[in-house]
Protein backbone atom coordinates (compact mmCIF):
# COMPACT_ATOMS: atom_id res chain seq x y z
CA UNK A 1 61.92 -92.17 -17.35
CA UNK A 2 65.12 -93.74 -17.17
CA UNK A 3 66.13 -97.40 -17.54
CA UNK A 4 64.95 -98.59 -13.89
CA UNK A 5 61.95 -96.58 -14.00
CA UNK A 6 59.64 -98.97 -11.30
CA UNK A 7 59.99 -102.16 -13.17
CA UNK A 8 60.38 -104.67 -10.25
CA UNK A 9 57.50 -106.04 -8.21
CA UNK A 10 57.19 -105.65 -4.18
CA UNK A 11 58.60 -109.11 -3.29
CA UNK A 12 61.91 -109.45 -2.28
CA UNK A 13 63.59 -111.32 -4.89
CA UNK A 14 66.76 -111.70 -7.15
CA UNK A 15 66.32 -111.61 -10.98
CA UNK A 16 69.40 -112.54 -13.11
CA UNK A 17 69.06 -112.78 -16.83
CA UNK A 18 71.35 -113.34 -19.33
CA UNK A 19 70.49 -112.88 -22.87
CA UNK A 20 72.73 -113.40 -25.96
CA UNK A 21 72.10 -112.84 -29.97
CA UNK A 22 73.70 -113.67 -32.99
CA UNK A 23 72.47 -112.15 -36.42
CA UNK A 24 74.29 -112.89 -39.65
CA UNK A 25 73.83 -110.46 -42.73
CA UNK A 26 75.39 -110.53 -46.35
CA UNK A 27 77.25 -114.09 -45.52
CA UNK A 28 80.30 -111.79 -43.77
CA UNK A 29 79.36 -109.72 -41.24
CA UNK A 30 78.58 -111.37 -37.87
CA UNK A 31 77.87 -109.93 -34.57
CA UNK A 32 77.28 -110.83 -31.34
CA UNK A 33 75.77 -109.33 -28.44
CA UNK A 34 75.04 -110.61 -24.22
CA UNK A 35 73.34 -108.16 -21.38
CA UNK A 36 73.92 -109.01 -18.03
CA UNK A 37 71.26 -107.72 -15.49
CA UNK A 38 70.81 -107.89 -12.02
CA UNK A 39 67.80 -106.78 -9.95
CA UNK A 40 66.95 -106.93 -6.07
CA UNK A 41 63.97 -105.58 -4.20
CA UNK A 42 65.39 -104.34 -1.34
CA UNK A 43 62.15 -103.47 0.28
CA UNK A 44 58.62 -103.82 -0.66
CA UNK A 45 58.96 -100.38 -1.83
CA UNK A 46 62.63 -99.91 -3.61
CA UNK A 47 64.81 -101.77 -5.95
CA UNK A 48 68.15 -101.96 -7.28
CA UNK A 49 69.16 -102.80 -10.37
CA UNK A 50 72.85 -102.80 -12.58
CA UNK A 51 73.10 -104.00 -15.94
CA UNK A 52 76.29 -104.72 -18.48
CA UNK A 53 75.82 -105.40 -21.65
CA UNK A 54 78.98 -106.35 -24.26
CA UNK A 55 78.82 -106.23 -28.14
CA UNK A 56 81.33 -107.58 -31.13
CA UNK A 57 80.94 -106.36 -34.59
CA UNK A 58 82.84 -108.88 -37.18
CA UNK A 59 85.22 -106.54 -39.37
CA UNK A 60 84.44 -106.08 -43.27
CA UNK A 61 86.52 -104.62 -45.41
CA UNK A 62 87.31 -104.70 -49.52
CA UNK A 63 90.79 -103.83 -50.98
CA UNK A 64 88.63 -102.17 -53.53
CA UNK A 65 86.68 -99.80 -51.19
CA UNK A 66 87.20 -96.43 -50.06
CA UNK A 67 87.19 -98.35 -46.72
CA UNK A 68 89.64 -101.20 -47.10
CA UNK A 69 89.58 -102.86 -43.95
CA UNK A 70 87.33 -101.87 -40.88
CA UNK A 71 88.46 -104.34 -37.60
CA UNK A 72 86.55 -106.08 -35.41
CA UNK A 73 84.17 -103.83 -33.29
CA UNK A 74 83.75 -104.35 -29.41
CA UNK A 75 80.97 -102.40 -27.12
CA UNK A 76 80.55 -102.26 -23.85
CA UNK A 77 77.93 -100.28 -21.74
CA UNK A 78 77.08 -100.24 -17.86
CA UNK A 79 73.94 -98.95 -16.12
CA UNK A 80 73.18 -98.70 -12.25
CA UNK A 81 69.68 -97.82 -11.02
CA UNK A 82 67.34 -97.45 -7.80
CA UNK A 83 63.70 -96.92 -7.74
CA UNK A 84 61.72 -95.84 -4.49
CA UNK A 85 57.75 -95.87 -5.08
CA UNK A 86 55.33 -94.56 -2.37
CA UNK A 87 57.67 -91.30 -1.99
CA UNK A 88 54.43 -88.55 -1.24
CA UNK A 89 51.31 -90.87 -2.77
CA UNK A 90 51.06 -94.49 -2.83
CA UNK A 91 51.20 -94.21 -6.68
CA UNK A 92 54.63 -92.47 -7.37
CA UNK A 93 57.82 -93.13 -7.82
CA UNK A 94 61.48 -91.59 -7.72
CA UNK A 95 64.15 -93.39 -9.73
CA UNK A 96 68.04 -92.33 -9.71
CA UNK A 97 70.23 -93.95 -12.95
CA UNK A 98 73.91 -93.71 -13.00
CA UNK A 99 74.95 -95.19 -16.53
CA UNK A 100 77.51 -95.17 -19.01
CA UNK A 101 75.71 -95.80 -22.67
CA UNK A 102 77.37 -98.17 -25.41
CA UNK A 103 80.86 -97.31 -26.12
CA UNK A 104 83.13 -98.20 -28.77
CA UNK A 105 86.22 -100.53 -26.88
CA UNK A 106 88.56 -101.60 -29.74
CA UNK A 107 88.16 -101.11 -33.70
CA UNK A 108 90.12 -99.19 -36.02
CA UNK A 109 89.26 -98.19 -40.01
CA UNK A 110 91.68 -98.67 -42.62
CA UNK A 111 90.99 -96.05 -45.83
CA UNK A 112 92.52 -96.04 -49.16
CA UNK A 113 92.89 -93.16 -51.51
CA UNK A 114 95.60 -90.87 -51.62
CA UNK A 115 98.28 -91.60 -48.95
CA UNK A 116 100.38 -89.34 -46.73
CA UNK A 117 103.91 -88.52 -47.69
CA UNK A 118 106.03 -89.75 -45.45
CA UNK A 119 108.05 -87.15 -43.10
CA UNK A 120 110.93 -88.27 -44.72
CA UNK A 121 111.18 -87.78 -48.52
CA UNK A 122 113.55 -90.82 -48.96
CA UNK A 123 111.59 -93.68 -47.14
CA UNK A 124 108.65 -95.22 -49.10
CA UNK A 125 105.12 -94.99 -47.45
CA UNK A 126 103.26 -98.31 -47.08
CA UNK A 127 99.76 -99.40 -46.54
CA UNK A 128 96.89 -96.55 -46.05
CA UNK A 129 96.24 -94.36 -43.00
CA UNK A 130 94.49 -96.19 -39.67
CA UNK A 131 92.01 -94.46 -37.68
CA UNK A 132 91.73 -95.24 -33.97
CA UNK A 133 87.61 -95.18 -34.00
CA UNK A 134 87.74 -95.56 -30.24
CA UNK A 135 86.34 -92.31 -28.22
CA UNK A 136 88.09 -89.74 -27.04
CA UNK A 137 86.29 -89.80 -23.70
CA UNK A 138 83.38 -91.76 -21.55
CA UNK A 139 80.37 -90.46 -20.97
CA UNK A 140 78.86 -91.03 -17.80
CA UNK A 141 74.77 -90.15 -17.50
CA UNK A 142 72.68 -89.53 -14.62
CA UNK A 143 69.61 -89.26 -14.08
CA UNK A 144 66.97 -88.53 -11.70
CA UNK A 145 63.29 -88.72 -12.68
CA UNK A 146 59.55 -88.72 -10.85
CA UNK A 147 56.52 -90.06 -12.14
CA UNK A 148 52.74 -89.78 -10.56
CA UNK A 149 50.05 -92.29 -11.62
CA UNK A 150 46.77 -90.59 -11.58
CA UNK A 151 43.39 -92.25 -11.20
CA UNK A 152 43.14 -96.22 -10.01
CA UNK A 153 46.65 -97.91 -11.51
CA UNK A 154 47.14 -94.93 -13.28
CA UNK A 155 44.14 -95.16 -15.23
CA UNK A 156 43.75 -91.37 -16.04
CA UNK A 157 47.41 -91.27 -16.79
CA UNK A 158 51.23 -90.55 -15.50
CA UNK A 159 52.77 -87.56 -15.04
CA UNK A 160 56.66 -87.81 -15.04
CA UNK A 161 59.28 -85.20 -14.71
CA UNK A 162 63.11 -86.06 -15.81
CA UNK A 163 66.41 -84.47 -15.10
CA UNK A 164 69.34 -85.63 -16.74
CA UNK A 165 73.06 -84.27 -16.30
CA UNK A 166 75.57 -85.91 -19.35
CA UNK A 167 79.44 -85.52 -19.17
CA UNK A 168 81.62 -86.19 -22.19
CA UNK A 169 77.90 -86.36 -24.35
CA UNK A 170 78.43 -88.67 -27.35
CA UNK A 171 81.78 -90.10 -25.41
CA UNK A 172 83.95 -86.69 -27.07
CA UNK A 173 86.52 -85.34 -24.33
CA UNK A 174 85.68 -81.62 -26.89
CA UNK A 175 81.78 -82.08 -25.68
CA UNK A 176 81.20 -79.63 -22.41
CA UNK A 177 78.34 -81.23 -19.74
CA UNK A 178 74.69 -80.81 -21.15
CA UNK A 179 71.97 -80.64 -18.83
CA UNK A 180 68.50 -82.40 -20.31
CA UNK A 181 65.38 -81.31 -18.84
CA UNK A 182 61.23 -83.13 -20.17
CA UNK A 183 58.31 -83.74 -18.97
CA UNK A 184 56.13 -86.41 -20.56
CA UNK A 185 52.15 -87.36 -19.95
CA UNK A 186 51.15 -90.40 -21.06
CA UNK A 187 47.34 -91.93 -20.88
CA UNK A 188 46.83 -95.26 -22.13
CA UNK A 189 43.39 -96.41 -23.77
């Protein structure tokens, strides 16, 4: 039900968390990874919320590989949100998320195998082909999704209904606009 989907409580207050990682695998390959968030109750009955969140992938790479040298890989992804509750019933909710998911910033692949001839027959080629692995395009989600508690707190379920309009899906300028449609019931116990 989207990323904002009523988690803030009715007091006005200001939330700011920062949370960072590191993970180490195989003795080379380190990344990194920090989220940003930011959430305000602007009334006891809607919030706001944005959140940023940057990655970094060390490269890896063998001269022996197929893949000789991938770079260093940087991500970045941005979300804004706002949830109204008491809309029609005291127990349901409208949320609204703008958001562009993790994107590739900077990295590029080095292959070896056979190399390109060179456009001119009398200069020497050197080094393999580089591929650009950053996309072609951003894409940019939104989202608008309602959800219905039924029963005290919900306790004979909720009932939500989600709308979702993607442009440049998968971050490809080739993709056309998809339109994502669900319904979901879900009854704890």
């Amino acid at each position: 039900t989207g990323l904002f989907g009523g988690q803030f409580g009715t007091a006005a207050a200001v939330a700011l968390m920062l949370a960072a990682a590191v993970l180490h695998a195989l003795g080379e390959l380190a990344s990194a990874s920090a989220m940003w968030a930011l959430g305000y109750a602007l009334t006891p009955t809607s919030s706001l919320m944005g959140l940023v969140s940057y990655g970094k992938t060390e490269g890896i790479g063998s001269p022996d590989s197929l893949l000789s040298q991938v770079s260093s890989v940087r991500t970045v992804a941005y979300s804004l949100g706002y949830v109204q509750r008491q809309i029609f019933t005291s127990n349901d909710r409208l949320a609204f998320t703008l958001s562009i998911p993790a994107k590739v910033r900077t990295s590029s692949l080095d292959y070896s195998g056979v190399l390109t001839q060179a456009a001119d027959p009398g200069v020497a080629v050197f080094g393999g082909p580089r591929l650009n692995l950053r996309p072609t395009a951003t894409e940019h989600d939104l989202e608008f999704s309602y959800t219905r508690a039924y029963g005290r707190d919900g306790s004979r379920g909720r009932l939500t209904g989600a709308l979702m309009w993607r442009l440049n899906p998968g971050h490809d300028a080739n993709a056309g606009p998809d339109l994502l449609m669900g319904v979901r019931y879900s009854y704890g116990f």
